[in-house]
PDB file of N, CA and C in Angstrom:
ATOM      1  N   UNK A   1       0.861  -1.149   0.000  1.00  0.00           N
ATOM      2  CA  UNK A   1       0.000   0.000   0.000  1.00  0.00           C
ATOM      3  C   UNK A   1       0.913   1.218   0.000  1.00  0.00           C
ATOM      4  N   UNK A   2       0.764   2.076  -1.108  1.00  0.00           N
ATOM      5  CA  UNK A   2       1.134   3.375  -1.290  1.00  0.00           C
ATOM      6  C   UNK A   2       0.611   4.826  -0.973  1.00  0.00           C
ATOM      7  N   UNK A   3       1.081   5.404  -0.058  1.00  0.00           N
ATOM      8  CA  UNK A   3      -0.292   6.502  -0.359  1.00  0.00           C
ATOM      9  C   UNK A   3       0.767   7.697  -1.254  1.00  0.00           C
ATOM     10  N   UNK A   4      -0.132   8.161  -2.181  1.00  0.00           N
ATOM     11  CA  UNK A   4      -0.049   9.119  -3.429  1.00  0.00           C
ATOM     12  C   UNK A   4       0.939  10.099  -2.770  1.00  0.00           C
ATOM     13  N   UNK A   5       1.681  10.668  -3.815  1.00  0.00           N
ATOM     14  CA  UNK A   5       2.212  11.574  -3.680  1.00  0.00           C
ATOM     15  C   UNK A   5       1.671  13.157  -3.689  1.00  0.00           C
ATOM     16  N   UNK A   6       0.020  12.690  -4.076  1.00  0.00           N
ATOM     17  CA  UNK A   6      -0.628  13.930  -4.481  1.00  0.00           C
ATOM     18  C   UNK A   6      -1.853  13.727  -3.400  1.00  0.00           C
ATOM     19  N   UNK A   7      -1.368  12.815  -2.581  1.00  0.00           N
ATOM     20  CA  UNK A   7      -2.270  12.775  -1.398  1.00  0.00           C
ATOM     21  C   UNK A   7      -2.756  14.169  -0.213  1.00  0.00           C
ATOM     22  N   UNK A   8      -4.127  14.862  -0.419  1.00  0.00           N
ATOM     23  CA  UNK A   8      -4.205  16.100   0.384  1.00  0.00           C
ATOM     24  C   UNK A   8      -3.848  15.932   1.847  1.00  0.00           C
ATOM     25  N   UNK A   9      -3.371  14.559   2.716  1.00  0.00           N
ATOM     26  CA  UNK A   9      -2.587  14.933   3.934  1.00  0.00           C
ATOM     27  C   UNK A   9      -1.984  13.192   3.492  1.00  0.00           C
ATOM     28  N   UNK A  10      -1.771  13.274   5.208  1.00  0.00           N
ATOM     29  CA  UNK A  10      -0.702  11.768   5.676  1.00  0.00           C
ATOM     30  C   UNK A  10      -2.335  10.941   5.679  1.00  0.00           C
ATOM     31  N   UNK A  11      -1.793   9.740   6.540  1.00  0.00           N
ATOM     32  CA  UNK A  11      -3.087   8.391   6.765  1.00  0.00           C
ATOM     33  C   UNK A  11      -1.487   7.932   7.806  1.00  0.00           C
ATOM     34  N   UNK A  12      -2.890   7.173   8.516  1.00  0.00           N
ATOM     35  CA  UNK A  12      -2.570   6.206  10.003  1.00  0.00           C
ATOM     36  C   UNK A  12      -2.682   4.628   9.405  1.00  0.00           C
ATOM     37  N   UNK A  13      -1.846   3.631   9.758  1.00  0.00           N
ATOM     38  CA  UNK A  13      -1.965   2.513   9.574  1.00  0.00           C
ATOM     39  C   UNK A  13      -1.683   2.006  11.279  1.00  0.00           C
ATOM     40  N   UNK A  14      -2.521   1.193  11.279  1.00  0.00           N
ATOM     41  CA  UNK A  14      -3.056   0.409  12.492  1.00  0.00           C
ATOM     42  C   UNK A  14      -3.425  -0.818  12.541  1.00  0.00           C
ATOM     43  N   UNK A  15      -2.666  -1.839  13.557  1.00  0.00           N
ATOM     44  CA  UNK A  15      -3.033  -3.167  13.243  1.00  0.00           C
ATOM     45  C   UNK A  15      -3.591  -3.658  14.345  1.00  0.00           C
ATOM     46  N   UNK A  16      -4.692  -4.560  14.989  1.00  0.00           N
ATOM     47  CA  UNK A  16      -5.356  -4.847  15.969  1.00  0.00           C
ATOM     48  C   UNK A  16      -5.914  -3.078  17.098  1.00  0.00           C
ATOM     49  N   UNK A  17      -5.661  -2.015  16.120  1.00  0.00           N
ATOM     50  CA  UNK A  17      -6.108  -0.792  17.119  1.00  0.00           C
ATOM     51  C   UNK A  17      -4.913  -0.690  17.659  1.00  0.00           C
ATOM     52  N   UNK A  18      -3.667  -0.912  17.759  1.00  0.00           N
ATOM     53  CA  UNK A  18      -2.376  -0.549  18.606  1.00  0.00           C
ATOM     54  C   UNK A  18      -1.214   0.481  17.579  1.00  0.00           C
ATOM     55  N   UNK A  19      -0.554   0.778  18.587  1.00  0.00           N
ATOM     56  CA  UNK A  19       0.633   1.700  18.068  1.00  0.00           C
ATOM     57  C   UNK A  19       0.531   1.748  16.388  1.00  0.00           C
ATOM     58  N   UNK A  20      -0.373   2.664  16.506  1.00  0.00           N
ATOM     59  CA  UNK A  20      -0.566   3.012  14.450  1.00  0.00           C
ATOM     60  C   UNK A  20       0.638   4.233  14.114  1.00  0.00           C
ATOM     61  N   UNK A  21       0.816   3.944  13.063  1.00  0.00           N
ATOM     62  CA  UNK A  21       2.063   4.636  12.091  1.00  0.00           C
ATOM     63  C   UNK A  21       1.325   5.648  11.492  1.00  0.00           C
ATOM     64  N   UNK A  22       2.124   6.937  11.769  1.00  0.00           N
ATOM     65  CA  UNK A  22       1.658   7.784  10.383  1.00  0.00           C
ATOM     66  C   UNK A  22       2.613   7.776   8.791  1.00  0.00           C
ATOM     67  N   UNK A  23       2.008   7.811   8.024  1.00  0.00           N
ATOM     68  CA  UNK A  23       2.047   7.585   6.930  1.00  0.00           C
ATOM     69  C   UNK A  23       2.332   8.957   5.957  1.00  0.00           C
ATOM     70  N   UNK A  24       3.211   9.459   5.642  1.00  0.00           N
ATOM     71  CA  UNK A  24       3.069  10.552   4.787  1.00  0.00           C
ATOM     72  C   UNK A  24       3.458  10.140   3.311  1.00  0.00           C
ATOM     73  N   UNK A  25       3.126  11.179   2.479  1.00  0.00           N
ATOM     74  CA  UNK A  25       3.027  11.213   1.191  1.00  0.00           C
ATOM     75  C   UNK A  25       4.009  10.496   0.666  1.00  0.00           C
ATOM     76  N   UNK A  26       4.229   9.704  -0.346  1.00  0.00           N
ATOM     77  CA  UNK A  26       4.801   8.474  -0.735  1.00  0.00           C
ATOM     78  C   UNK A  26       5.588   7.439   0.265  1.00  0.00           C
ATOM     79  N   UNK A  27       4.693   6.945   1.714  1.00  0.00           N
ATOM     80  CA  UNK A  27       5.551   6.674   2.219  1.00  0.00           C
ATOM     81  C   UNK A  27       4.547   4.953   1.974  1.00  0.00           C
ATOM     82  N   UNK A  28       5.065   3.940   1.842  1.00  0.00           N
ATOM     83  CA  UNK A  28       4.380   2.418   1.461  1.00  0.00           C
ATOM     84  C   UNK A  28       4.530   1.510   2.970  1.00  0.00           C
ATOM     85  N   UNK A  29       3.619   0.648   2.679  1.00  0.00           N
ATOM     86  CA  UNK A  29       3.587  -0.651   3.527  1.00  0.00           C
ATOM     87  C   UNK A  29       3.554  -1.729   3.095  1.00  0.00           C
ATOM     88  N   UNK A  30       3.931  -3.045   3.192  1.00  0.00           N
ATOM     89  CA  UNK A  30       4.073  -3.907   2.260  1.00  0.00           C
ATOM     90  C   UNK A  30       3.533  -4.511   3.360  1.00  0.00           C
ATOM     91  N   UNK A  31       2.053  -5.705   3.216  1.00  0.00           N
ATOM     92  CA  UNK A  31       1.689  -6.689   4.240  1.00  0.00           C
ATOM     93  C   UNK A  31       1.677  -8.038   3.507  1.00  0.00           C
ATOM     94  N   UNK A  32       2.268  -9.081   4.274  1.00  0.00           N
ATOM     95  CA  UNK A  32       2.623 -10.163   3.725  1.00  0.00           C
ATOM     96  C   UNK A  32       2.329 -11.030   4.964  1.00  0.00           C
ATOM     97  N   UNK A  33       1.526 -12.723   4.999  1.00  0.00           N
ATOM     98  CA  UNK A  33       1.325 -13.405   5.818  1.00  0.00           C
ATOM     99  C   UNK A  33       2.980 -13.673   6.294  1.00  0.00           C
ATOM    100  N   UNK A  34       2.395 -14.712   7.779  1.00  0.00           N
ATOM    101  CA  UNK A  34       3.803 -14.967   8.250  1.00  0.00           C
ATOM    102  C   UNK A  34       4.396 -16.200   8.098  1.00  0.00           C
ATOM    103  N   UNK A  35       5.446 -16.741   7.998  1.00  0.00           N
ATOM    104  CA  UNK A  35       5.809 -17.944   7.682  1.00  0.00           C
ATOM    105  C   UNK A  35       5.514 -18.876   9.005  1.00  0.00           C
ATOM    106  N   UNK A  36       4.890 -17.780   9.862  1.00  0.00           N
ATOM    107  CA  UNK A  36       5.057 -18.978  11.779  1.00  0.00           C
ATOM    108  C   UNK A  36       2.872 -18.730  11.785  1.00  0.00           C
ATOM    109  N   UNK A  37       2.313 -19.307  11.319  1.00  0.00           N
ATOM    110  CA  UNK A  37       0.919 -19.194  11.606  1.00  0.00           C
ATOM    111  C   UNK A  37       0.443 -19.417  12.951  1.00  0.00           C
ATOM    112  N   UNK A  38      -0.308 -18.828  13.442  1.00  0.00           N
ATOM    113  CA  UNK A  38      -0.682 -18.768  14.993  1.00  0.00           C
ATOM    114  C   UNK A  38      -1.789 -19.604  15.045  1.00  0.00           C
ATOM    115  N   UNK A  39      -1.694 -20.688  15.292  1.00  0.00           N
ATOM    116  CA  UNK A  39      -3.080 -21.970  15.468  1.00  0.00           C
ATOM    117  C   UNK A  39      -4.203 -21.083  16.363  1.00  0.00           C
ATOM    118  N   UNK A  40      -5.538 -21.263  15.670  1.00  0.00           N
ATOM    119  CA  UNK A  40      -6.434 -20.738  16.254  1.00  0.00           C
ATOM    120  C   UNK A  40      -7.541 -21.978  16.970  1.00  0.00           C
ATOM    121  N   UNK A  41      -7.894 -21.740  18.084  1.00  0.00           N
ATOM    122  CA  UNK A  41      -9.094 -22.608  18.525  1.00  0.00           C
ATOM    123  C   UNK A  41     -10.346 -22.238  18.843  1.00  0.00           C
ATOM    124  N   UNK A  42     -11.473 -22.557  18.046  1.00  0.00           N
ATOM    125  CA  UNK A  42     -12.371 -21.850  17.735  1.00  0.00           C
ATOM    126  C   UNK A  42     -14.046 -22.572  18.915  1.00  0.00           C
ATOM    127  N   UNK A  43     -14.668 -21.428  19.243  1.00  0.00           N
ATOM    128  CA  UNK A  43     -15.819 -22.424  19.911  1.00  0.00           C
ATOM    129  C   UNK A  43     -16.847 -23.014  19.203  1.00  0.00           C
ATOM    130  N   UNK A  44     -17.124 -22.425  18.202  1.00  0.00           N
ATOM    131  CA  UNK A  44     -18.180 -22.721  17.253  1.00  0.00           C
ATOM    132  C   UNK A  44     -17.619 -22.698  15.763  1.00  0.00           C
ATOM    133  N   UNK A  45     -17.816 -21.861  14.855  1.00  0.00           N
ATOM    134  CA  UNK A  45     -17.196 -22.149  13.434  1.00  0.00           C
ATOM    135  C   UNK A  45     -16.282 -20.842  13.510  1.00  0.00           C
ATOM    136  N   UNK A  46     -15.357 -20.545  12.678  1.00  0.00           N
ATOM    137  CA  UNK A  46     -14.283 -19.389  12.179  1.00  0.00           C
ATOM    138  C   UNK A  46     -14.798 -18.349  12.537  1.00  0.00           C
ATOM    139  N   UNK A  47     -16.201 -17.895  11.484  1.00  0.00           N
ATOM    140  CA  UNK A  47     -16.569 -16.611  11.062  1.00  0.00           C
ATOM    141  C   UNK A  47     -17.894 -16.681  12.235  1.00  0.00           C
ATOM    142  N   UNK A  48     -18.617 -17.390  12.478  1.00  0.00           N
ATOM    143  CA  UNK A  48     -19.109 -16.693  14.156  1.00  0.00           C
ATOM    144  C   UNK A  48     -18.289 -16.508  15.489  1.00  0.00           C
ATOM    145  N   UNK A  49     -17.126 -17.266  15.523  1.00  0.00           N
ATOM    146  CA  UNK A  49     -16.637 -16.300  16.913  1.00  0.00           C
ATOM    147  C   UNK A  49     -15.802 -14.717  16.056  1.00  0.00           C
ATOM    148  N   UNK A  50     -15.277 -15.103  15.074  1.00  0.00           N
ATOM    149  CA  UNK A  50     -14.794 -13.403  14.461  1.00  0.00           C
ATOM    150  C   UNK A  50     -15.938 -12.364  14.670  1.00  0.00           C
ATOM    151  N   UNK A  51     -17.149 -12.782  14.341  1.00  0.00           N
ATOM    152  CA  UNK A  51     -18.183 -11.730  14.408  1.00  0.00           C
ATOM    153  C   UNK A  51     -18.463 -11.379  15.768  1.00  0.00           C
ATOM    154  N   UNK A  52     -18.459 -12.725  16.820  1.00  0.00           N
ATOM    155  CA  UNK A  52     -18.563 -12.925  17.872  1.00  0.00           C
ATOM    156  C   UNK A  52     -17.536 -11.630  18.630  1.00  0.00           C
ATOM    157  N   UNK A  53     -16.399 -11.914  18.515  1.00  0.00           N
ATOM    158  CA  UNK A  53     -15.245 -10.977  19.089  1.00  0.00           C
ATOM    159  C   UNK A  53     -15.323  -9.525  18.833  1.00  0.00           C
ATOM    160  N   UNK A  54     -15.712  -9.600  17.176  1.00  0.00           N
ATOM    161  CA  UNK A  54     -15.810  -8.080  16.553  1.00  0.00           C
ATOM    162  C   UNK A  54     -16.986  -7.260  17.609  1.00  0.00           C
ATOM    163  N   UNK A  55     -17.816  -8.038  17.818  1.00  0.00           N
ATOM    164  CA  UNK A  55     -19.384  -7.235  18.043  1.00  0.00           C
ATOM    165  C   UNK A  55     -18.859  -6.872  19.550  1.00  0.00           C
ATOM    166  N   UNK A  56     -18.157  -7.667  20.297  1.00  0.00           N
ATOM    167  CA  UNK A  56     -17.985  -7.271  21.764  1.00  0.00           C
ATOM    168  C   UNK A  56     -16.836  -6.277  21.800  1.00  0.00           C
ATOM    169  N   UNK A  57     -16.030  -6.174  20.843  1.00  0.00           N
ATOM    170  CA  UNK A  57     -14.932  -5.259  20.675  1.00  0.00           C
ATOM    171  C   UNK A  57     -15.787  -3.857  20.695  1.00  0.00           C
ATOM    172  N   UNK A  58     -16.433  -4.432  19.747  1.00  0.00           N
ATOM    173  CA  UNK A  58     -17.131  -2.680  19.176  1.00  0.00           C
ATOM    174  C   UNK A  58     -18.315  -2.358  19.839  1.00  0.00           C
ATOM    175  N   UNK A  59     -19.091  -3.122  20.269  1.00  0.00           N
ATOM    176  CA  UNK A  59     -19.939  -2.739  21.341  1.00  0.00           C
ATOM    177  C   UNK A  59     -21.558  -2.898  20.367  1.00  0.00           C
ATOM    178  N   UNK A  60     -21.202  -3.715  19.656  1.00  0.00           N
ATOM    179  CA  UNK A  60     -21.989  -3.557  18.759  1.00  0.00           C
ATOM    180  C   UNK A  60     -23.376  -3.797  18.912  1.00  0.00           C
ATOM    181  N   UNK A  61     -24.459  -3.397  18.715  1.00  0.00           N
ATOM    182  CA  UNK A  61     -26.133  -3.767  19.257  1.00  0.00           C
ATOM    183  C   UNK A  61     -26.074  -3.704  21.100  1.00  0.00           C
ATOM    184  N   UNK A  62     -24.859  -2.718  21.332  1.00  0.00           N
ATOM    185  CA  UNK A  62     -24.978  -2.311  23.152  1.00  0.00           C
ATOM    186  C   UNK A  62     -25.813  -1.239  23.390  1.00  0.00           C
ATOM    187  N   UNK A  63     -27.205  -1.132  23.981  1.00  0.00           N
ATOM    188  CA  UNK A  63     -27.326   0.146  24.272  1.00  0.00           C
ATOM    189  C   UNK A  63     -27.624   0.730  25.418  1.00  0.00           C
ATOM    190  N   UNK A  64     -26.635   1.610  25.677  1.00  0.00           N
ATOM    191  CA  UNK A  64     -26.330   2.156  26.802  1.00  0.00           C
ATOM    192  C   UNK A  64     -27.932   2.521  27.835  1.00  0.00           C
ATOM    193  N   UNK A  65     -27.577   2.208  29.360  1.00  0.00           N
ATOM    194  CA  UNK A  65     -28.879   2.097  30.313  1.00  0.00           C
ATOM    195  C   UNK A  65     -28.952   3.417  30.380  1.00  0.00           C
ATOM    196  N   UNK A  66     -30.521   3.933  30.225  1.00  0.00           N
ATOM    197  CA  UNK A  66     -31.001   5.088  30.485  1.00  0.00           C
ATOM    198  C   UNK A  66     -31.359   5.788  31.578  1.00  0.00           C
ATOM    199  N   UNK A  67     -30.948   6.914  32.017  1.00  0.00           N
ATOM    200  CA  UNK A  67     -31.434   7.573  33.336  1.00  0.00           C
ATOM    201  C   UNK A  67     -32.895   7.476  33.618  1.00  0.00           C
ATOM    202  N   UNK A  68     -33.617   7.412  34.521  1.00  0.00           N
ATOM    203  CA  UNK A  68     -34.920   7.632  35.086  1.00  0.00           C
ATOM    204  C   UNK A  68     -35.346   8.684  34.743  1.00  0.00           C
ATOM    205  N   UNK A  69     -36.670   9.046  34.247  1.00  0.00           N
ATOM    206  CA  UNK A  69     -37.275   9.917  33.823  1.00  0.00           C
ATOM    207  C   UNK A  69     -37.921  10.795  35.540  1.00  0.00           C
ATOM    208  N   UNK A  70     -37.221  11.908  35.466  1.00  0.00           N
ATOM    209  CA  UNK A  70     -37.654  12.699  36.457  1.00  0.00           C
ATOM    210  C   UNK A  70     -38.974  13.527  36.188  1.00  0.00           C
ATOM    211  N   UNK A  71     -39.792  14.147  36.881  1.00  0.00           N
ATOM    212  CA  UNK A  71     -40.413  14.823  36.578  1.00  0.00           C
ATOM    213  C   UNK A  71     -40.325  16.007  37.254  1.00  0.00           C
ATOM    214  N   UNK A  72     -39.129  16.892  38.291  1.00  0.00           N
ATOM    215  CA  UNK A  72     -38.918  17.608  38.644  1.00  0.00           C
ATOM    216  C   UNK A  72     -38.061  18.944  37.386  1.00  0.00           C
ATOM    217  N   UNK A  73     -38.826  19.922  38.216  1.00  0.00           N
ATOM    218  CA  UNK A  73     -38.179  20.967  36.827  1.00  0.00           C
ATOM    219  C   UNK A  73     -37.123  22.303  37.588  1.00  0.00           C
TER     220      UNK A  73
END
């Protein structure tokens, strides 16, 4: 990944949300798997605990508990 030389600013690259890089104008990233694969153990199939993890990461369908409706003014 390249970003343009005619790019109107920099860009952040970030991997798992940690220590992200800034990126300025022609500066590249090259991502390539690893030759040491990290065995995964899954509870149910691949792509429901990924969604599984994603949704609790992000908070996803959380909605926040609401204050009590006062009726004092």
């Amino acid at each position: 990944i390249i970003l343009s030389q005619d790019s109107r600013s920099g860009a952040f690259a970030s991997f798992d949300g940690r220590n992200r890089q800034e990126l300025h104008r022609g500066d590249g990233i090259r991502i390539t798997t690893s030759v040491y694969p990290v065995p995964c153990l899954t509870r149910e199939d691949q792509i429901t605990d990924w969604f599984t993890s994603l949704g609790e990461c992000l908070h996803w369908n959380v909605r926040q508990k609401q204050k009590p409706y006062s009726m004092s003014c």
